[in-house]
N, C-alpha and C. Protein backbone atom coordinates (compact mmCIF):
# COMPACT_ATOMS: atom_id res chain seq x y z
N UNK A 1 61.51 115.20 103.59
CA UNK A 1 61.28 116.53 104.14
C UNK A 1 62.42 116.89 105.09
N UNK A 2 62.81 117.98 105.20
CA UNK A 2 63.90 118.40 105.84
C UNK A 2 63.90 118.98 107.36
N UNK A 3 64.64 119.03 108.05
CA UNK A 3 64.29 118.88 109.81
C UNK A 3 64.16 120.51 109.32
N UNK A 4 63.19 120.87 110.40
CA UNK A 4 62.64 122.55 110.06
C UNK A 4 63.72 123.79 111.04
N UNK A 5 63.76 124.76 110.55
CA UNK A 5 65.14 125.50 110.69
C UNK A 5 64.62 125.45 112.92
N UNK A 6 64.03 125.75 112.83
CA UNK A 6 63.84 126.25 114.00
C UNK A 6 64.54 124.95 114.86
N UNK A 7 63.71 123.29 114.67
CA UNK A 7 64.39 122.53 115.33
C UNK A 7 66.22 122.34 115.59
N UNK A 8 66.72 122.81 114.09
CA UNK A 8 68.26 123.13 113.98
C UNK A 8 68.87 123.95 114.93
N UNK A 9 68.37 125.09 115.05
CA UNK A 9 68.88 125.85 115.26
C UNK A 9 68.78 125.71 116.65
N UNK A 10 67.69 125.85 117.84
CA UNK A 10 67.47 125.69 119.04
C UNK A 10 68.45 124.25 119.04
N UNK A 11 68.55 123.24 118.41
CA UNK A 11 69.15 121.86 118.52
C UNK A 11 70.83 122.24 118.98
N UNK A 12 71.14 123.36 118.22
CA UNK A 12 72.28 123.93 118.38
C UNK A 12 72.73 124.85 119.47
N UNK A 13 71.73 125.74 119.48
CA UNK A 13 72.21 126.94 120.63
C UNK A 13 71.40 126.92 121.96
N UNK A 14 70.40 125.98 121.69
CA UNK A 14 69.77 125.92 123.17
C UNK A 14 69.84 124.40 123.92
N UNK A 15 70.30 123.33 123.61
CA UNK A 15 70.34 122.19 124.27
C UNK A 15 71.44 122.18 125.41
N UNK A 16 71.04 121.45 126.41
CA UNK A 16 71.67 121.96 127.43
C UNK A 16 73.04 121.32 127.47
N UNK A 17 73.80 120.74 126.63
CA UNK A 17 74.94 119.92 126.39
C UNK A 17 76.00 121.23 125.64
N UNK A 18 74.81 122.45 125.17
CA UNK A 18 75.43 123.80 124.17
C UNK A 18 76.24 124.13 125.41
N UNK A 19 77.66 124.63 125.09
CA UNK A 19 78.40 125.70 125.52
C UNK A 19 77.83 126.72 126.38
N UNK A 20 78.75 127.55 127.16
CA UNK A 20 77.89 128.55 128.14
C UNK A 20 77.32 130.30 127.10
N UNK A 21 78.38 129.99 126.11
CA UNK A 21 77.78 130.92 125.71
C UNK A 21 77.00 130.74 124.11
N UNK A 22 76.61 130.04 124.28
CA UNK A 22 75.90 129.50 122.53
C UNK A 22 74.21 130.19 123.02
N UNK A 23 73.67 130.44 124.09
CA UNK A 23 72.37 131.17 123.82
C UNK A 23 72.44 132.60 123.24
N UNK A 24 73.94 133.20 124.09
CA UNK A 24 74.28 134.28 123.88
C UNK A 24 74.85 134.65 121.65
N UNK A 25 74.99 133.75 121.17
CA UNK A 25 75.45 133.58 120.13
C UNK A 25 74.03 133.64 119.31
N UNK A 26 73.09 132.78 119.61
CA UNK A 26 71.89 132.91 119.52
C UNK A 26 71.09 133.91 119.06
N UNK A 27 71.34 135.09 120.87
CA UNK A 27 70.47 136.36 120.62
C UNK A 27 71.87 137.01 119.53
N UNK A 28 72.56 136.79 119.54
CA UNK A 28 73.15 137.93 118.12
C UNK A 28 72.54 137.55 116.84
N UNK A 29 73.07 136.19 116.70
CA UNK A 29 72.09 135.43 115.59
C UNK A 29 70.74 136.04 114.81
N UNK A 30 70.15 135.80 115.85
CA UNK A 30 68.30 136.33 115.69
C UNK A 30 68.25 137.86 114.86
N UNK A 31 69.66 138.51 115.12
CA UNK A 31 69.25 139.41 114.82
C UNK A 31 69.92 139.58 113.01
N UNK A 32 70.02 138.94 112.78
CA UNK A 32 70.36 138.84 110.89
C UNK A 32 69.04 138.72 110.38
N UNK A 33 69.54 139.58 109.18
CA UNK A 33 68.41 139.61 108.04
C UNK A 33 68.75 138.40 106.91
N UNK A 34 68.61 137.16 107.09
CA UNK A 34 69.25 136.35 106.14
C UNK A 34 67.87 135.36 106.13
N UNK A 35 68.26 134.55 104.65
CA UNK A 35 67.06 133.64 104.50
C UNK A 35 67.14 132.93 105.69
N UNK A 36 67.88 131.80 106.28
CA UNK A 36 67.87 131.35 107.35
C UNK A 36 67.16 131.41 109.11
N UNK A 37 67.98 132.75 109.16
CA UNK A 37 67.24 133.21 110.58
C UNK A 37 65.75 133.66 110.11
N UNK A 38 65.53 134.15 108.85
CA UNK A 38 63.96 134.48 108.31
C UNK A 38 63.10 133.81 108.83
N UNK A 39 63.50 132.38 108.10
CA UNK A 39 62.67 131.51 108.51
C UNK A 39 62.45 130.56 109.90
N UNK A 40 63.74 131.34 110.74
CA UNK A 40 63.62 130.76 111.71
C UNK A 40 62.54 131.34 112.75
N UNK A 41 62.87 132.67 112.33
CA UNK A 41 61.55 133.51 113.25
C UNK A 41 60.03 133.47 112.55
N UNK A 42 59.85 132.70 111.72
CA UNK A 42 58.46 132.35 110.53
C UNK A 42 57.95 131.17 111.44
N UNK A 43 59.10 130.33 111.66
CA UNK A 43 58.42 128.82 112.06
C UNK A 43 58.42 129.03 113.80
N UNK A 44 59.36 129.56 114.30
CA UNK A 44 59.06 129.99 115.70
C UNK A 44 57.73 130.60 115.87
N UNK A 45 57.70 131.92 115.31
CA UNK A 45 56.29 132.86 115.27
C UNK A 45 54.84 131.92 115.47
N UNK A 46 55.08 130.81 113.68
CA UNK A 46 53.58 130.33 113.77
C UNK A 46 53.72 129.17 115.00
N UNK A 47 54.54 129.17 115.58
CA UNK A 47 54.55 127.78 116.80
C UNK A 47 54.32 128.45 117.64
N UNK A 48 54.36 129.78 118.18
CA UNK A 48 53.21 130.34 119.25
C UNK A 48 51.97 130.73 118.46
N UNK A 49 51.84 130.84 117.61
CA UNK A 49 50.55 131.26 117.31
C UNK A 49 49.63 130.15 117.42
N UNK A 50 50.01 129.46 116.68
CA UNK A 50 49.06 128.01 116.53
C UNK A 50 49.25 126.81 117.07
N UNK A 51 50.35 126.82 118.11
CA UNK A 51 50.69 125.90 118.71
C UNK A 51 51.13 124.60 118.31
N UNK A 52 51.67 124.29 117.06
CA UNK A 52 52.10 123.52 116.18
C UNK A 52 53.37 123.33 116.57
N UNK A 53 53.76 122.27 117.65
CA UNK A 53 55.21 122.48 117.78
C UNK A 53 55.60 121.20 116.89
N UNK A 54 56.97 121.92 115.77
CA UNK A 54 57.69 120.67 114.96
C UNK A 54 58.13 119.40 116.07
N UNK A 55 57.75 118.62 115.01
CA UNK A 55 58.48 117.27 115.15
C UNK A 55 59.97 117.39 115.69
N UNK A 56 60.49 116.82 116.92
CA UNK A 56 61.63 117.03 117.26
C UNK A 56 62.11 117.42 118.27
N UNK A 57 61.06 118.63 118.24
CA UNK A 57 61.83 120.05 118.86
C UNK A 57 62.56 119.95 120.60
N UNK A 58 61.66 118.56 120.99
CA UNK A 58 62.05 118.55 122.73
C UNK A 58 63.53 117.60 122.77
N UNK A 59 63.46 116.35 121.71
CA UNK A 59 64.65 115.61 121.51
C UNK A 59 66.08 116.89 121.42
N UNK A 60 65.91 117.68 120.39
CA UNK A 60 66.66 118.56 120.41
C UNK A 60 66.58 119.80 121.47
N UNK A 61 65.79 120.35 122.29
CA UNK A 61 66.37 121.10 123.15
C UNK A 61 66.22 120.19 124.54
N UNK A 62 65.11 119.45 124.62
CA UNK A 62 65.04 118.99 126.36
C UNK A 62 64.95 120.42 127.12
N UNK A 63 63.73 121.40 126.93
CA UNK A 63 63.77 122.69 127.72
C UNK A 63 62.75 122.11 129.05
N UNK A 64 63.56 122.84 129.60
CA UNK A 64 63.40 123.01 130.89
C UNK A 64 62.39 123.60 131.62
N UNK A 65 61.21 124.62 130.90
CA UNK A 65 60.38 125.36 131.08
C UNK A 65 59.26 124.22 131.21
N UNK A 66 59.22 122.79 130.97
CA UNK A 66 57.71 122.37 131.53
C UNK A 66 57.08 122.19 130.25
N UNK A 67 57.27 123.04 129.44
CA UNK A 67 55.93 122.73 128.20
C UNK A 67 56.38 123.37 126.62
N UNK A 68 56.38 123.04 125.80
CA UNK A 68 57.08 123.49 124.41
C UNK A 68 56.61 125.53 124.26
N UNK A 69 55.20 124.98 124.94
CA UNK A 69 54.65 126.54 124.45
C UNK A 69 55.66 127.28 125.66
N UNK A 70 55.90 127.02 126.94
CA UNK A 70 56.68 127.85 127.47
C UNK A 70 57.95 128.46 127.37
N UNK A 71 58.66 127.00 126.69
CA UNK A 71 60.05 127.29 125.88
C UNK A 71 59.89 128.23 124.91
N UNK A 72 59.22 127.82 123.69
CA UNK A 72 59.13 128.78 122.63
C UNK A 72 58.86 130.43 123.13
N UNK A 73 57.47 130.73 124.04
CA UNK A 73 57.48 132.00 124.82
C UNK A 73 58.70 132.66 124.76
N UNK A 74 59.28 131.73 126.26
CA UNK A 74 60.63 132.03 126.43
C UNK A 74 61.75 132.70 125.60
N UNK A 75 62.06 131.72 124.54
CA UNK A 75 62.84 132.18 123.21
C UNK A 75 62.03 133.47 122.84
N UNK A 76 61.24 133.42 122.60
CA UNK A 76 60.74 134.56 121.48
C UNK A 76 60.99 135.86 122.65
N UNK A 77 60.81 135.96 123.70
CA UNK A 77 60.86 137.09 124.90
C UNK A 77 62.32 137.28 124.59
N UNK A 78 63.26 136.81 124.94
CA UNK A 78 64.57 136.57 124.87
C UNK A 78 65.60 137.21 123.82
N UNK A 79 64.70 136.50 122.46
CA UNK A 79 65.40 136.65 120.99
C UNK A 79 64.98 138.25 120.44
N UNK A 80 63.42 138.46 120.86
CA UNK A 80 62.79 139.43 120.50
C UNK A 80 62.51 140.44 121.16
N UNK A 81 62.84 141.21 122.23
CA UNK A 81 61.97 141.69 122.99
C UNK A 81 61.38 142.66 123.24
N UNK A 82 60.29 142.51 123.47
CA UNK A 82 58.88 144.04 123.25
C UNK A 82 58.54 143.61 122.01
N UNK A 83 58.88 143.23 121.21
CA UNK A 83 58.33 142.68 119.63
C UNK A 83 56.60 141.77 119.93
N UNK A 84 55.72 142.16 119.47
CA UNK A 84 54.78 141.14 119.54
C UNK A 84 54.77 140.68 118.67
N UNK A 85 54.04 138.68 118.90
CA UNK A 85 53.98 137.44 118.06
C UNK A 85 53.60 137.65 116.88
């Protein structure tokens, strides 16, 4: 099974070892219509909904917010905003 886009991608633009501007690369990111980012906002989405956080996801970001559901929040406020879950 394959590491799920969302862990990739946060693994990339949000770990705190990322560049100063790789969040900023991020919110441009988010905003493509491509299979990729699709599914990145699919597997983000159902990880606030249902609280299912992938396998991984803290090895790859180490967020700082205290709790996966706060990180993810976070991102989705960030990536999305005024958009509801």
């Amino acid at each position: 099974m394959s590491e799920p886009v969302l862990v990739r991608v946060c693994g990339t633009y949000c770990h705190p070892e990322a560049d100063a501007a790789a969040y900023g690369s991020l919110r441009r990111l988010a905003r493509r219509d491509d299979d990729e980012m699709t599914r990145f906002r699919t597997e983000l989405r159902r990880a606030l909904r249902t609280g299912d956080v992938p396998p991984g996801l803290f090895r790859a970001v180490r967020y700082p917010d205290g709790s996966a559901e706060s990180f993810l929040r976070r991102l989705w406020e960030d990536l999305y905003p005024g958009e509801p879950v």
